[in-house]
Protein backbone atom coordinates (compact mmCIF):
# COMPACT_ATOMS: atom_id res chain seq x y z
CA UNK A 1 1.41 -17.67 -1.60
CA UNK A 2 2.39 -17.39 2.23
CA UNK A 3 1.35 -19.50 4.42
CA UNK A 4 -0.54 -17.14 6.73
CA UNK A 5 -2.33 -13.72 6.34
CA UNK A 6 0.91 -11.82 7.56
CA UNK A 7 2.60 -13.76 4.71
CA UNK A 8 0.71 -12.15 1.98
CA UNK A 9 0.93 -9.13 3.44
CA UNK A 10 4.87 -8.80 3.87
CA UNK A 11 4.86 -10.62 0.48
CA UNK A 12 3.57 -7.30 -0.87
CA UNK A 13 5.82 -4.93 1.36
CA UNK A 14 8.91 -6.79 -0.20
CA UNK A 15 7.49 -6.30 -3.64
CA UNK A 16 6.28 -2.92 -3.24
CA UNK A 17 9.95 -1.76 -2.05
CA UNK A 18 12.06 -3.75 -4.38
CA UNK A 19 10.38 -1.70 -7.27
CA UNK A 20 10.95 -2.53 -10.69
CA UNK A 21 9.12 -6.13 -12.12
CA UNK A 22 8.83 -7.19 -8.58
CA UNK A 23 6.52 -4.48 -7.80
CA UNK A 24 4.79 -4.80 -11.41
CA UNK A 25 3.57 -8.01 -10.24
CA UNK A 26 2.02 -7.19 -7.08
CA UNK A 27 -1.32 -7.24 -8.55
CA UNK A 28 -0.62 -11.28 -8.51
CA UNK A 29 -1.38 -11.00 -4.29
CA UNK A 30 -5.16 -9.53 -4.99
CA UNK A 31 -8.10 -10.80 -5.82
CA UNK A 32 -9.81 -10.10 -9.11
CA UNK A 33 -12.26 -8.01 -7.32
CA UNK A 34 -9.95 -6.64 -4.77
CA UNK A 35 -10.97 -3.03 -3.54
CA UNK A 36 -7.64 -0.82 -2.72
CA UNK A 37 -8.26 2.67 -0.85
CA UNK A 38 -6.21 5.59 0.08
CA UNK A 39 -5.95 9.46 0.48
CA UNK A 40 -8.12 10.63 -2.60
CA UNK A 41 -8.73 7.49 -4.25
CA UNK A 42 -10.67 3.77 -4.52
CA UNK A 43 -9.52 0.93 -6.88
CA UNK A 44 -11.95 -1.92 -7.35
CA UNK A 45 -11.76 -4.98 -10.00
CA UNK A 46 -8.98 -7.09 -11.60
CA UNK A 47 -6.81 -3.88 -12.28
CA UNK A 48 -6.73 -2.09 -8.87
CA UNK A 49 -3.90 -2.97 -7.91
CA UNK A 50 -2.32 -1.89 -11.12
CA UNK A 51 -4.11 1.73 -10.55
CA UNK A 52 -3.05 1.94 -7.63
CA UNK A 53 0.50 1.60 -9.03
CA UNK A 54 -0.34 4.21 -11.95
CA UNK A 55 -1.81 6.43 -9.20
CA UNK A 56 1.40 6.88 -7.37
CA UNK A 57 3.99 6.80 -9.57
CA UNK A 58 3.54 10.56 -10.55
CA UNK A 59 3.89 11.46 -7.02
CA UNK A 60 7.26 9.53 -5.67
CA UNK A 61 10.33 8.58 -7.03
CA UNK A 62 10.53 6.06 -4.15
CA UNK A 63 8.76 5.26 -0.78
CA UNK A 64 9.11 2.84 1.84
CA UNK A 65 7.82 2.14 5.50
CA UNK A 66 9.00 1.17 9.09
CA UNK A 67 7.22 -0.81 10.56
CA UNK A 68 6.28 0.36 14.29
CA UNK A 69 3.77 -2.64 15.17
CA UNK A 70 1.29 -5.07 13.20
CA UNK A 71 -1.65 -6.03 14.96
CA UNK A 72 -3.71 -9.93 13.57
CA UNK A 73 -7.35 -10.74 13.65
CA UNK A 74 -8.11 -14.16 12.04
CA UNK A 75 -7.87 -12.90 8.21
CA UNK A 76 -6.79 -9.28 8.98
CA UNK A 77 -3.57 -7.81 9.21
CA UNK A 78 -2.98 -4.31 10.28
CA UNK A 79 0.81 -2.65 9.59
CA UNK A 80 1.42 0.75 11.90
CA UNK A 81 4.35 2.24 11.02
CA UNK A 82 5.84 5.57 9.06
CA UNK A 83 6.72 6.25 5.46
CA UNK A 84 9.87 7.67 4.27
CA UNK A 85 10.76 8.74 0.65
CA UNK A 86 11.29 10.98 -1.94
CA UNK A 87 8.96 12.68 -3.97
CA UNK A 88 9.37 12.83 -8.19
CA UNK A 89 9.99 16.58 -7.04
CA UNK A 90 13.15 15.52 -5.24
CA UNK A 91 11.97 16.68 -1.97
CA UNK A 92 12.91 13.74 0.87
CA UNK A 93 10.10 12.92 3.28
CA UNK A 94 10.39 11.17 6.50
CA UNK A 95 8.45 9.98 9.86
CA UNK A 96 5.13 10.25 8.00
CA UNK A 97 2.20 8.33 9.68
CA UNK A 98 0.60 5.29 8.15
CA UNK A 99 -2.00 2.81 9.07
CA UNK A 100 -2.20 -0.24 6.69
CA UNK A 101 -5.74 -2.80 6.83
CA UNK A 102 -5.22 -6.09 4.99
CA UNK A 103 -8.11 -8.51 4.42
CA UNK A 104 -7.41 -11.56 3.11
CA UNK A 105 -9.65 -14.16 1.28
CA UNK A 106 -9.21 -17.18 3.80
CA UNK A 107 -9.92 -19.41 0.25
CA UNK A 108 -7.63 -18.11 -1.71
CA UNK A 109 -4.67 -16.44 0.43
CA UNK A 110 -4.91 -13.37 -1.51
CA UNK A 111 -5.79 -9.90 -0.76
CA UNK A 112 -9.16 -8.93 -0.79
CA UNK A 113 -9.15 -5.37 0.46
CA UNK A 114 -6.52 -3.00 1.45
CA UNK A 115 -7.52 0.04 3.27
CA UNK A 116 -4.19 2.60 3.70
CA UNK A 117 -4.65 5.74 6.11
CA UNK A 118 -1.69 8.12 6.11
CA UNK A 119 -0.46 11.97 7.19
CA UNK A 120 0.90 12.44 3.11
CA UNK A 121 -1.12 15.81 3.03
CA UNK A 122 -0.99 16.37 6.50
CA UNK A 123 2.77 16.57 6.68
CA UNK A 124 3.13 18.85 3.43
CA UNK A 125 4.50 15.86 1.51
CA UNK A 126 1.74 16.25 -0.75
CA UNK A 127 -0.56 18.66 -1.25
CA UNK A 128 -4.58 18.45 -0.18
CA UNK A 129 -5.60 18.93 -3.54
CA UNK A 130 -3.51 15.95 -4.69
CA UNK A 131 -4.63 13.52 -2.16
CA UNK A 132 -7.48 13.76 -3.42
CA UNK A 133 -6.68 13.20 -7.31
């Protein structure tokens, strides 16, 4: 694990945007009762982080983020930046708000919440109805 919150965190942006078996094992930065929420959708428990992964791969055939700023509060990490992508429907996104929260078990180095906030629905990219699926 990193050596500092921010580590863990940017430990899981690399993963998450290398796809493939990198981002298979993600789940390996959360806790086992890590809670993961998002537009239309809570994960809690040794598999959220693997639901979270089954949750958006019918949505986008890729997605990544630039980051704009992070802010750090002891064991807190907060990413601002926008999304870019493609959705499985082919249609390319870009310049799409986010707002990332990252707590992270001071004991163990790994994630222990992740709160995501984003303008997916808001921008068209996906629809209201599927946010919240």
């Amino acid at each position: 694990m990193g050596d500092t919150p921010r580590d863990v965190v940017e430990s899981f942006f690399a993963k998450m945007s290398e796809g493939g078996t990198a981002r298979e094992s993600v789940g390996e930065l959360f806790r086992d009762d890590a809670t993961i929420s998002l537009p239309g959708a809570t994960f809690s428990g040794s598999s959220a982080a693997n639901d979270f992964l089954q949750f958006l791969a019918p949505r986008y055939e890729w997605a990544d983020k630039s980051f704009d700023r992070w802010i750090e509060t002891g064991n807190e990490v907060i990413s601002i930046g926008t999304l870019y992508g493609e959705t499985n429907a082919g249609t390319e996104f870009a310049d799409v708000r986010y707002i990332d929260v990252y707590t992270i078990d001071p004991d163990t180095g790994l994630i222990a919440r992740l709160d995501i906030w984003n303008d997916l629905a808001v921008d068209g990219v996906v629809s209201v109805a599927e946010a919240g699926q």
